[in-house]
PDB file of N, CA and C in Angstrom:
ATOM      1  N   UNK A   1       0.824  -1.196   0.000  1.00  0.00           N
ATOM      2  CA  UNK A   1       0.000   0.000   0.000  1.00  0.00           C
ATOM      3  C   UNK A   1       0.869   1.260   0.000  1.00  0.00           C
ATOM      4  N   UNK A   2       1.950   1.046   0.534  1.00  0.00           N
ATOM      5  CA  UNK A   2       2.896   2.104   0.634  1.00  0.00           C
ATOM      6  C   UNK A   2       3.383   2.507  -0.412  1.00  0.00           C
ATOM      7  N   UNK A   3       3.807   1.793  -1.129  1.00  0.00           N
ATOM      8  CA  UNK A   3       4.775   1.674  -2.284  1.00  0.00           C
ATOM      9  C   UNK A   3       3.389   2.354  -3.434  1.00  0.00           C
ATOM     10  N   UNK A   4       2.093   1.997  -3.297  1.00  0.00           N
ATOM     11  CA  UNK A   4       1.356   2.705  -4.259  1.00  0.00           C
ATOM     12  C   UNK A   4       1.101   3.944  -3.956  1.00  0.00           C
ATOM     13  N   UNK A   5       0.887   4.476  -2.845  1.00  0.00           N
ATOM     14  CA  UNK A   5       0.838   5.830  -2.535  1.00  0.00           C
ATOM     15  C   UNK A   5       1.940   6.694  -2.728  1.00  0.00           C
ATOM     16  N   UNK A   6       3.387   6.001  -2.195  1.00  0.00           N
ATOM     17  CA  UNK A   6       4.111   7.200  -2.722  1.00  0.00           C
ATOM     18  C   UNK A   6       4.109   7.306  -4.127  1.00  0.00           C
ATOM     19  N   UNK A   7       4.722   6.137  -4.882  1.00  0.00           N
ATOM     20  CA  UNK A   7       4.309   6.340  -6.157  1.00  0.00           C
ATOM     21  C   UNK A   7       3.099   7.158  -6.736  1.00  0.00           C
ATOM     22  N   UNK A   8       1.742   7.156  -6.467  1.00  0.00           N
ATOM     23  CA  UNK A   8       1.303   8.203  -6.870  1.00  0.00           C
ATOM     24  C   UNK A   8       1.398   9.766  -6.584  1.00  0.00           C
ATOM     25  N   UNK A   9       1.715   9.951  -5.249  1.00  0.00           N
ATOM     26  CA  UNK A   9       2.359  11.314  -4.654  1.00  0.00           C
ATOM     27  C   UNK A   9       3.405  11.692  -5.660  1.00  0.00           C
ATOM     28  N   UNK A  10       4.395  10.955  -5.916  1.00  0.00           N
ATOM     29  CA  UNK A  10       5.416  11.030  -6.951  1.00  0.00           C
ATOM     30  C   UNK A  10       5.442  11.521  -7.875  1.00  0.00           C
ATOM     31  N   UNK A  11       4.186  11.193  -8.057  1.00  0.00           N
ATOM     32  CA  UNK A  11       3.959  11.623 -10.314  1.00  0.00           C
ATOM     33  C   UNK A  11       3.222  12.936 -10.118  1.00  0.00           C
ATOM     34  N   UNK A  12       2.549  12.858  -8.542  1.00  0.00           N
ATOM     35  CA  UNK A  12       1.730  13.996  -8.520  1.00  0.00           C
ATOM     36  C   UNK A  12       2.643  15.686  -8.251  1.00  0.00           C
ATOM     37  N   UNK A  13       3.729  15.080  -7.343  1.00  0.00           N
ATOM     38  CA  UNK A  13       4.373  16.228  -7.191  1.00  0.00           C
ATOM     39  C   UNK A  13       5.316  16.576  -8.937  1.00  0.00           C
ATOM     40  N   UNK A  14       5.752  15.243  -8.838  1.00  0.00           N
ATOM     41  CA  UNK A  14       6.725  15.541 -10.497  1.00  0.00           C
ATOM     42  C   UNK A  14       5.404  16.312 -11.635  1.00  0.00           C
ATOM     43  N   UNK A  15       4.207  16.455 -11.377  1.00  0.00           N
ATOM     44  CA  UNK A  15       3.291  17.288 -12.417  1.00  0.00           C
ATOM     45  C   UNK A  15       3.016  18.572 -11.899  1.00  0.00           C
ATOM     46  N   UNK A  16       3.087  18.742 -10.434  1.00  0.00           N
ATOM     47  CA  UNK A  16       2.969  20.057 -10.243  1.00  0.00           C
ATOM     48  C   UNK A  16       4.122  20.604 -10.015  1.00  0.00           C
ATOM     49  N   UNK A  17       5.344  20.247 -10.403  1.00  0.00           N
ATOM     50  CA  UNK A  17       7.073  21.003 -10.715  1.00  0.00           C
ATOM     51  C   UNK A  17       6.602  21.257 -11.705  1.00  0.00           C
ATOM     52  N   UNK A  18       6.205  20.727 -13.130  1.00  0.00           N
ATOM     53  CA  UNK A  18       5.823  20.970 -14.329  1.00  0.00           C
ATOM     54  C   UNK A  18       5.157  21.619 -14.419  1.00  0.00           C
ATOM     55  N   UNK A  19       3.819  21.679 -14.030  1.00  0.00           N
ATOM     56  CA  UNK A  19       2.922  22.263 -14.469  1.00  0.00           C
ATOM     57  C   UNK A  19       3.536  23.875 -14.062  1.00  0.00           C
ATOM     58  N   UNK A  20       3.620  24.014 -12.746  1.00  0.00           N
ATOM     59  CA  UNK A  20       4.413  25.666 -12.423  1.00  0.00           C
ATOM     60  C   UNK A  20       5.648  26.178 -12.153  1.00  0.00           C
ATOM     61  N   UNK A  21       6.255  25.724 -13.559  1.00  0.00           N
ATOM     62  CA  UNK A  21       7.437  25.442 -13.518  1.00  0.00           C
ATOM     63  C   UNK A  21       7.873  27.265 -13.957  1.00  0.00           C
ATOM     64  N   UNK A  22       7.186  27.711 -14.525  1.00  0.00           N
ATOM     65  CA  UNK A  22       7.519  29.445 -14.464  1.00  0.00           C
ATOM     66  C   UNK A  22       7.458  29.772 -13.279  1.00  0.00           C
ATOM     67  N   UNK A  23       6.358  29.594 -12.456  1.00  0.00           N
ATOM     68  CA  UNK A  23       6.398  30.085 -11.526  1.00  0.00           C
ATOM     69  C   UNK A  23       7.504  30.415 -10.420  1.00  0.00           C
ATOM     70  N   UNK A  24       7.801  28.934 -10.262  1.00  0.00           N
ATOM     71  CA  UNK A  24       8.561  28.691  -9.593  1.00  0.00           C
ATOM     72  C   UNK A  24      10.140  28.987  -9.688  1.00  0.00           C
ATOM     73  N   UNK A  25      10.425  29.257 -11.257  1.00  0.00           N
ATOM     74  CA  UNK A  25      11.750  29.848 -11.639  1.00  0.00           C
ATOM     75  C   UNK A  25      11.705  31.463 -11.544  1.00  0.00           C
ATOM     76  N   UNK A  26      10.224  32.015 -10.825  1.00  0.00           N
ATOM     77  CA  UNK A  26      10.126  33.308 -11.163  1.00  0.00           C
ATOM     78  C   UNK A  26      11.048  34.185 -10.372  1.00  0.00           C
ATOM     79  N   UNK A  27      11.167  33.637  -9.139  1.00  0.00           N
ATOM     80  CA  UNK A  27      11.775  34.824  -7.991  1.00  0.00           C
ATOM     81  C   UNK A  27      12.877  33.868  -7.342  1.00  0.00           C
ATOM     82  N   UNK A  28      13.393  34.565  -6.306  1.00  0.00           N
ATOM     83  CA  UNK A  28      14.421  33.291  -5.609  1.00  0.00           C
ATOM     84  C   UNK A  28      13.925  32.668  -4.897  1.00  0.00           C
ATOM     85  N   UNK A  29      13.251  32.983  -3.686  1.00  0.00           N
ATOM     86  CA  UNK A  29      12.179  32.257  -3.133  1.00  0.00           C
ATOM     87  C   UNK A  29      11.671  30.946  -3.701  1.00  0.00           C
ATOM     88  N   UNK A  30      10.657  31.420  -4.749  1.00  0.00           N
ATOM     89  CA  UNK A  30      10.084  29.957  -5.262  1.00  0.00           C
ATOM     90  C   UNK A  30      11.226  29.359  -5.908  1.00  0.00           C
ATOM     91  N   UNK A  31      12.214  29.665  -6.436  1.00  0.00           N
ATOM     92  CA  UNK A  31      13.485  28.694  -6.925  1.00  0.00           C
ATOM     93  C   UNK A  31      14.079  27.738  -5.878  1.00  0.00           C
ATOM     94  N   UNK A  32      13.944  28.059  -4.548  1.00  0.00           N
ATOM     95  CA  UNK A  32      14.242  27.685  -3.386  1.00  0.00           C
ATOM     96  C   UNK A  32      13.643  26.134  -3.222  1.00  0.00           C
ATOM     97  N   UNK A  33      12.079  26.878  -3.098  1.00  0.00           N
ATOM     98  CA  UNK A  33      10.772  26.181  -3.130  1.00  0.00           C
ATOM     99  C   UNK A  33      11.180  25.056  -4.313  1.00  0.00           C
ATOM    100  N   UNK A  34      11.396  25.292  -5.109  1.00  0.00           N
ATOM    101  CA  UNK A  34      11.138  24.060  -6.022  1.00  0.00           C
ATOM    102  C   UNK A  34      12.295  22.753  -6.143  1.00  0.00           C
ATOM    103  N   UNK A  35      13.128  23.378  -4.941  1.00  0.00           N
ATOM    104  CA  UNK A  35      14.516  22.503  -4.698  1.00  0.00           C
ATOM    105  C   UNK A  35      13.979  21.560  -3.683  1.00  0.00           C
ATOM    106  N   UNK A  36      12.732  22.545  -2.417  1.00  0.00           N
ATOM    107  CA  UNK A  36      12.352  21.368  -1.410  1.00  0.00           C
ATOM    108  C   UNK A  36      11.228  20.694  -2.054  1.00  0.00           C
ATOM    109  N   UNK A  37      10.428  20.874  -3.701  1.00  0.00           N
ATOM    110  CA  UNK A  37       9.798  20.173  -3.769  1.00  0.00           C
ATOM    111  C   UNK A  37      10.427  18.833  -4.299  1.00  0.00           C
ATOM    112  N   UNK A  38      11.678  19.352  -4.883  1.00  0.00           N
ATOM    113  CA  UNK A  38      12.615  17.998  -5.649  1.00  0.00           C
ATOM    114  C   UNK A  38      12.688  17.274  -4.476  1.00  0.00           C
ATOM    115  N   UNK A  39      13.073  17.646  -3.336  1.00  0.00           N
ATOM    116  CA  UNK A  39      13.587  16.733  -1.738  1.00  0.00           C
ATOM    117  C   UNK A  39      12.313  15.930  -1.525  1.00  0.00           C
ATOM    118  N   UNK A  40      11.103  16.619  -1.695  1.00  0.00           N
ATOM    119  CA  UNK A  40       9.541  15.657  -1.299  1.00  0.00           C
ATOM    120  C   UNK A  40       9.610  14.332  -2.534  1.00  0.00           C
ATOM    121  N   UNK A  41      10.277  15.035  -3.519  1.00  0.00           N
ATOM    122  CA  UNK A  41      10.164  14.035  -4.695  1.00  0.00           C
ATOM    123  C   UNK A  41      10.833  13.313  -4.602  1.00  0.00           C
ATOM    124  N   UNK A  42      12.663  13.432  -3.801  1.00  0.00           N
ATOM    125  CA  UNK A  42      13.386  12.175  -3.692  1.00  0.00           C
ATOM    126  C   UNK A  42      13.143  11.158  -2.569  1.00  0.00           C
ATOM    127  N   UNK A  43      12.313  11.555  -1.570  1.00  0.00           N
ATOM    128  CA  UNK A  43      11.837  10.832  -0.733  1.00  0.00           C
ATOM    129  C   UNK A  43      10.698   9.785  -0.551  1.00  0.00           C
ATOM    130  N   UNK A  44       9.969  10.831  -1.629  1.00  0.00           N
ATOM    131  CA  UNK A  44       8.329   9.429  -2.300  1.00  0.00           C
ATOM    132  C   UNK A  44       9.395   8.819  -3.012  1.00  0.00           C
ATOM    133  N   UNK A  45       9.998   9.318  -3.823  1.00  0.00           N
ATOM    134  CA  UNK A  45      10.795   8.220  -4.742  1.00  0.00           C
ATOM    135  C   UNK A  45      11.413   7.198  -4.283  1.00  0.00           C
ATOM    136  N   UNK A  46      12.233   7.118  -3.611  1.00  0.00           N
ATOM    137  CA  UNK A  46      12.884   6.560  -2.343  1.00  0.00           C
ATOM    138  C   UNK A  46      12.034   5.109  -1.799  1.00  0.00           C
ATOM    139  N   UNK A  47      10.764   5.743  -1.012  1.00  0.00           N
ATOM    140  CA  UNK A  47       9.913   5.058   0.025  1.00  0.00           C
ATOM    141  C   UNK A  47       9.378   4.097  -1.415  1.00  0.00           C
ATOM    142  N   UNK A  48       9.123   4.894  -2.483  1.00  0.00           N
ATOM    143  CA  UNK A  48       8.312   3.734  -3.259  1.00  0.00           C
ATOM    144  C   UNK A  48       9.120   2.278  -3.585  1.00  0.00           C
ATOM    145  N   UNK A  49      10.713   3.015  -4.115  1.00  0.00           N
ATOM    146  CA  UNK A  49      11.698   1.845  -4.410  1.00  0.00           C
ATOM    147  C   UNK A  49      11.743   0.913  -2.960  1.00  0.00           C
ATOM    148  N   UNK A  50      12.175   1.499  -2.157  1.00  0.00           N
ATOM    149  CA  UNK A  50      12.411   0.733  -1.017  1.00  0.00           C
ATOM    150  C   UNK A  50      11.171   0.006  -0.525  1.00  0.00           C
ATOM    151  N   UNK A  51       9.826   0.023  -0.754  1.00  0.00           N
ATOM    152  CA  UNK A  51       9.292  -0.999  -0.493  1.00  0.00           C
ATOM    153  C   UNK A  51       8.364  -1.554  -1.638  1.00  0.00           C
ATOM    154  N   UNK A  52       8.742  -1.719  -2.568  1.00  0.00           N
ATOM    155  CA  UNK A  52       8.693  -2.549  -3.825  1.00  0.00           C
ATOM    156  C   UNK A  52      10.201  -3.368  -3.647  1.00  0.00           C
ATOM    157  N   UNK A  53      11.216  -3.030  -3.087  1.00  0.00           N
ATOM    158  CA  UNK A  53      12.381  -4.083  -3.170  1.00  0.00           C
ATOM    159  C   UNK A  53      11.657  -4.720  -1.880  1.00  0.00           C
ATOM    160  N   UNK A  54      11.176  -4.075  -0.794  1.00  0.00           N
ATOM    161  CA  UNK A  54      11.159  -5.352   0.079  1.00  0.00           C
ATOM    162  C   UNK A  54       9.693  -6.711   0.098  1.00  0.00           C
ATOM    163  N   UNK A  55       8.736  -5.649  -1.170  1.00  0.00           N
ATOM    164  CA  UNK A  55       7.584  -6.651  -1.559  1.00  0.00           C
ATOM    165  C   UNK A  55       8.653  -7.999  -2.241  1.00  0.00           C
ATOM    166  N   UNK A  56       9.490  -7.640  -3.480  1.00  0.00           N
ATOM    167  CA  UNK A  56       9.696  -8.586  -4.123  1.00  0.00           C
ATOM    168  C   UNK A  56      10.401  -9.414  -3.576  1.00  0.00           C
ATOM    169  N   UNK A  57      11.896  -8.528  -2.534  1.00  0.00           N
ATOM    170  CA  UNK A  57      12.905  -9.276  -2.173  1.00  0.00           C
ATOM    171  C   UNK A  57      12.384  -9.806  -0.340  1.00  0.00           C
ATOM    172  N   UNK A  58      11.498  -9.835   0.118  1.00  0.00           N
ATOM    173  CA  UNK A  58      11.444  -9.693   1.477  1.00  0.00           C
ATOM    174  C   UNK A  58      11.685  -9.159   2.262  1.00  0.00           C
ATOM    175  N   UNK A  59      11.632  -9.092   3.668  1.00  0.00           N
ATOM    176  CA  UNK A  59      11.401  -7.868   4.600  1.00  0.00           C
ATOM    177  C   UNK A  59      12.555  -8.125   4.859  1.00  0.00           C
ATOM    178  N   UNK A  60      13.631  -8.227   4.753  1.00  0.00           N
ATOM    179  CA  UNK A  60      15.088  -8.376   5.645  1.00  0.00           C
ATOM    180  C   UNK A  60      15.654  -7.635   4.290  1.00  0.00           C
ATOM    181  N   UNK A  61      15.105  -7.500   3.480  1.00  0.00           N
ATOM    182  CA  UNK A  61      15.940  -6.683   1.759  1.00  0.00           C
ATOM    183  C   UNK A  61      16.456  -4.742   2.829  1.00  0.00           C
ATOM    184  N   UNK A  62      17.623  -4.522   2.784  1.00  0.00           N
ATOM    185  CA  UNK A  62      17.668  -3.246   3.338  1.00  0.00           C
ATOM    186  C   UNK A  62      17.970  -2.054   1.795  1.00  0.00           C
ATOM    187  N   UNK A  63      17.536  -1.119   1.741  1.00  0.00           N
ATOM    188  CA  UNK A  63      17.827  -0.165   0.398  1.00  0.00           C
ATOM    189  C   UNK A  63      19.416   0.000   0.668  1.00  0.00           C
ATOM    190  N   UNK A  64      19.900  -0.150  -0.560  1.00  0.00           N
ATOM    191  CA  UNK A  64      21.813   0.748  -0.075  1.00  0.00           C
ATOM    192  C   UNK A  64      22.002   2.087  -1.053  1.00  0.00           C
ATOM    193  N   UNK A  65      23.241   2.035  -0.636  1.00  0.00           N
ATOM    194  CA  UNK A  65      23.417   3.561  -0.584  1.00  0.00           C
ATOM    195  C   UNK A  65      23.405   3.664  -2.930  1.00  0.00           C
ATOM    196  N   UNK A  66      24.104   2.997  -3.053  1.00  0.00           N
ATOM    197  CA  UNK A  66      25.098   2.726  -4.462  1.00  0.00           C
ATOM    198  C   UNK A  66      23.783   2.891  -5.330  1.00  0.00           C
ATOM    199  N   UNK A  67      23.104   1.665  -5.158  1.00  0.00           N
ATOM    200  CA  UNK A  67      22.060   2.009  -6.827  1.00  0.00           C
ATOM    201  C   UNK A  67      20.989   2.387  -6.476  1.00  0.00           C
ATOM    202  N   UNK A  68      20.194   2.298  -5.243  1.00  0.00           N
ATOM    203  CA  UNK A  68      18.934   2.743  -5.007  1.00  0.00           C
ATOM    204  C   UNK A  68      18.896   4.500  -4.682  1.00  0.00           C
ATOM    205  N   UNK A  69      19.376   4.717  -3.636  1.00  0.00           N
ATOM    206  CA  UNK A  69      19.200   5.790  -2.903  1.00  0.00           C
ATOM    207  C   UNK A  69      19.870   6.908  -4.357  1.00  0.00           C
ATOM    208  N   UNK A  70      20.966   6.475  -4.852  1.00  0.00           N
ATOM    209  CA  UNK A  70      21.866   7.383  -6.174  1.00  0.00           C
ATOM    210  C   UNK A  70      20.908   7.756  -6.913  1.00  0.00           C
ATOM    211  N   UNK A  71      20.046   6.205  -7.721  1.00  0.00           N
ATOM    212  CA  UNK A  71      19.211   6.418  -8.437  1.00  0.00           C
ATOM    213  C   UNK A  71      18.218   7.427  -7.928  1.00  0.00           C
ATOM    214  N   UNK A  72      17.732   7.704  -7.192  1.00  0.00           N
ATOM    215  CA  UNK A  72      16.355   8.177  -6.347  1.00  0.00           C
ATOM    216  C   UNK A  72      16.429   9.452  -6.250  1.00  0.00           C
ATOM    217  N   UNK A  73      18.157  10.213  -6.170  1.00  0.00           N
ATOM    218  CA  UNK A  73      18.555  11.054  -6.063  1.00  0.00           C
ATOM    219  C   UNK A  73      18.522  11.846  -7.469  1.00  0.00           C
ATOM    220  N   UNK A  74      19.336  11.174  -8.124  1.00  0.00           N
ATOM    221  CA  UNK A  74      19.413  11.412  -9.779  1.00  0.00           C
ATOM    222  C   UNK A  74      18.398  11.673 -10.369  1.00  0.00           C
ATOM    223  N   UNK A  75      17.114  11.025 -10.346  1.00  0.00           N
ATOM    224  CA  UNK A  75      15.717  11.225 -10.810  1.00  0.00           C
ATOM    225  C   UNK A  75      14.978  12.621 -10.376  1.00  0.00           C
ATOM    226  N   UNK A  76      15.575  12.982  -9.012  1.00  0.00           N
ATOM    227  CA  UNK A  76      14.381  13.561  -8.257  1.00  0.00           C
ATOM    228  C   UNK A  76      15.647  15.166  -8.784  1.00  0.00           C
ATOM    229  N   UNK A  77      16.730  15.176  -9.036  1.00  0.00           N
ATOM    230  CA  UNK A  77      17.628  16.207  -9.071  1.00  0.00           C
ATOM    231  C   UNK A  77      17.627  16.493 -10.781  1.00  0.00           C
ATOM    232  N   UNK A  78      17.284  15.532 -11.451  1.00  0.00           N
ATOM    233  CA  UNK A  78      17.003  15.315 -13.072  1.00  0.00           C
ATOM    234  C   UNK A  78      15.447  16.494 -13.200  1.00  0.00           C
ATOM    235  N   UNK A  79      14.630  15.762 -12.571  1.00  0.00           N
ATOM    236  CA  UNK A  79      13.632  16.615 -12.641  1.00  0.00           C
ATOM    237  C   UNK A  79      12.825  17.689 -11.858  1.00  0.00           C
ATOM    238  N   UNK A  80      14.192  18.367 -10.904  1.00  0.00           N
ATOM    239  CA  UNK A  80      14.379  19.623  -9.964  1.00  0.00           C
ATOM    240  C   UNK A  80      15.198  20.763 -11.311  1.00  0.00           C
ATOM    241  N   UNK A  81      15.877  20.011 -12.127  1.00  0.00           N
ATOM    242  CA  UNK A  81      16.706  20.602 -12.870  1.00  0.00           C
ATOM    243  C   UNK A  81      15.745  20.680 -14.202  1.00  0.00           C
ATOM    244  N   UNK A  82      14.445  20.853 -14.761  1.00  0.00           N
ATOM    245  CA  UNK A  82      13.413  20.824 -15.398  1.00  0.00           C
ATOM    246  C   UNK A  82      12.888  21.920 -14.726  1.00  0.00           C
ATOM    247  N   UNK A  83      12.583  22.561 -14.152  1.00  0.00           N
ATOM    248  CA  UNK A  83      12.225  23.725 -13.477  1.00  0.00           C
ATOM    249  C   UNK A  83      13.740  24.878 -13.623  1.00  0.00           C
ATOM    250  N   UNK A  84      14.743  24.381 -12.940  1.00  0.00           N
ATOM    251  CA  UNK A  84      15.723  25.659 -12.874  1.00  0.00           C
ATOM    252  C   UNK A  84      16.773  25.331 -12.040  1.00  0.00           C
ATOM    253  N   UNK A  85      18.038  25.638 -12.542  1.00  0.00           N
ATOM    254  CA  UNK A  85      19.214  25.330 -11.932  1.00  0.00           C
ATOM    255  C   UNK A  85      19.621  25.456 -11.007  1.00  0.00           C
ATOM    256  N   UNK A  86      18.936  26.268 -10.342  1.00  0.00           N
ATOM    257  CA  UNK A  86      19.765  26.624  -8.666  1.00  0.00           C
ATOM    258  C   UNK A  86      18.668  25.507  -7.708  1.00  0.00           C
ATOM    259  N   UNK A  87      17.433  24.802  -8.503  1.00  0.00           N
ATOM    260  CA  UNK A  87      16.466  24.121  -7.879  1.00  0.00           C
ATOM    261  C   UNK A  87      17.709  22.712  -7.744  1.00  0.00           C
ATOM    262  N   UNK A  88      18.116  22.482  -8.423  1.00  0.00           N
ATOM    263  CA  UNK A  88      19.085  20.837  -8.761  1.00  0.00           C
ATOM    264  C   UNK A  88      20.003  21.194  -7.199  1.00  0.00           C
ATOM    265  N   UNK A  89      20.893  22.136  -7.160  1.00  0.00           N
ATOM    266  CA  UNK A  89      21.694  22.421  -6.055  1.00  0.00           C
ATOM    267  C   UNK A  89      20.585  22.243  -4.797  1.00  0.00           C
ATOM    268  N   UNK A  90      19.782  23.096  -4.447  1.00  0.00           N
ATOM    269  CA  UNK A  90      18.654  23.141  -3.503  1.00  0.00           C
ATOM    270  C   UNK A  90      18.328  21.835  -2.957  1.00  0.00           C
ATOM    271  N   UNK A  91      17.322  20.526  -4.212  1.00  0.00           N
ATOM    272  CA  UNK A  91      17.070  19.962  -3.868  1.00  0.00           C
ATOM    273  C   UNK A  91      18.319  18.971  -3.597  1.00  0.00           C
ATOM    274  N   UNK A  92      19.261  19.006  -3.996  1.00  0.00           N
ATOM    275  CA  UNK A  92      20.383  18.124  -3.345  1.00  0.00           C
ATOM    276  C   UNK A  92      20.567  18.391  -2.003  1.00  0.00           C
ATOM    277  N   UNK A  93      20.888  19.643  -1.316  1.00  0.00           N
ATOM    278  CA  UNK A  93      21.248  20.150   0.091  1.00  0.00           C
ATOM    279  C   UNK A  93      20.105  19.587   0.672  1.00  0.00           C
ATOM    280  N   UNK A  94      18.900  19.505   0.731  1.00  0.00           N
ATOM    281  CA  UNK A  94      17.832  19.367   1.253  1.00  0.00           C
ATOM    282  C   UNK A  94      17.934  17.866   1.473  1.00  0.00           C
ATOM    283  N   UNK A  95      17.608  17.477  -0.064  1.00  0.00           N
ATOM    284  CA  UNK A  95      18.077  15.233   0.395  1.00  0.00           C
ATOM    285  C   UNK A  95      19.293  15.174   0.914  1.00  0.00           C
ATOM    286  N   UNK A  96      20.565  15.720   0.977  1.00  0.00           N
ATOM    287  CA  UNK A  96      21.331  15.304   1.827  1.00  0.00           C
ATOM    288  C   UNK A  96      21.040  14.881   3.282  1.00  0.00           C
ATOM    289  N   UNK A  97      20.334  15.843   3.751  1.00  0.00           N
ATOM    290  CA  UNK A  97      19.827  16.720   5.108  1.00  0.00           C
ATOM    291  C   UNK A  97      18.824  15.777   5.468  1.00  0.00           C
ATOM    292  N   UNK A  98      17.868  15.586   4.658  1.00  0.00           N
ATOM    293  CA  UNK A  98      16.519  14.301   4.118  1.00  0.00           C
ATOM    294  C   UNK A  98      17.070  13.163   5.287  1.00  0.00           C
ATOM    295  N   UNK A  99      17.764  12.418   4.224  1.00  0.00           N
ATOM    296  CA  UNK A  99      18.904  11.420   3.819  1.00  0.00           C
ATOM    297  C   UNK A  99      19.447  10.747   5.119  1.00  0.00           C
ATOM    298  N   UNK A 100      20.301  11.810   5.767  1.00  0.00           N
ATOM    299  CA  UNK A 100      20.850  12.166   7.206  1.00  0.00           C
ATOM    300  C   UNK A 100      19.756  11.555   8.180  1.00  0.00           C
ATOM    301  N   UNK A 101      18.553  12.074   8.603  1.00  0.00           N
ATOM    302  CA  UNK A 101      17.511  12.092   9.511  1.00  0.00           C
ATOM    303  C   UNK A 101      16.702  10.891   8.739  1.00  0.00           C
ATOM    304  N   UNK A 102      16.879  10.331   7.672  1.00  0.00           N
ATOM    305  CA  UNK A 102      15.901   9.177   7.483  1.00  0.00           C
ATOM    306  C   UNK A 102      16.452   8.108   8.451  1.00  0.00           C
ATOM    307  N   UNK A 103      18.124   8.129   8.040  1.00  0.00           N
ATOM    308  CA  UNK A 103      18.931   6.753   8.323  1.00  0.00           C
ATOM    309  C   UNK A 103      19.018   6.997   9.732  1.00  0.00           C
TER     310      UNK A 103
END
């Protein structure tokens, strides 16, 4: 159930980066803003992978750092950087920070 909700949160936030994606490149503020929406995005992203690996692989499957969490990062900083460049930096500082307090 988890894994379907973030996944849909996911696509939902990755459409509203898009959809107000002027907006959000308009001032510094919302450029800010659209770095912590990339961080909401690497974290549904995240929660969805990590428990779709532990549906398929079982509950003892732990996420690592190398292809999951990278990937999760890359995606969510891929499409922080679809809005505006100082958003890619932003939402990185933020999932670092994320990242930190998940583990």
């Amino acid at each position: 159930l988890s894994f379907v909700l973030s996944s849909i949160f996911s696509v939902l936030v990755f459409a509203a980066m898009q959809m107000y994606r002027q907006q959000l490149a308009s001032s510094e503020w919302l450029t800010i803003f659209g770095g912590f929406l990339g961080h909401i995005l690497f974290i549904l992203i995240l929660t969805a992978v990590g428990n779709f690996e532990n549906t398929i692989f079982g509950s003892n499957f732990q996420t690592k750092l190398v292809p999951e969490v990278v990937f999760c990062l890359a995606a969510a900083m891929f499409a922080s950087g679809l809005v505006h460049r100082v958003c890619v930096t932003t939402c990185f500082i933020f999932s670092l920070v994320a990242l930190y307090y998940i583990n």
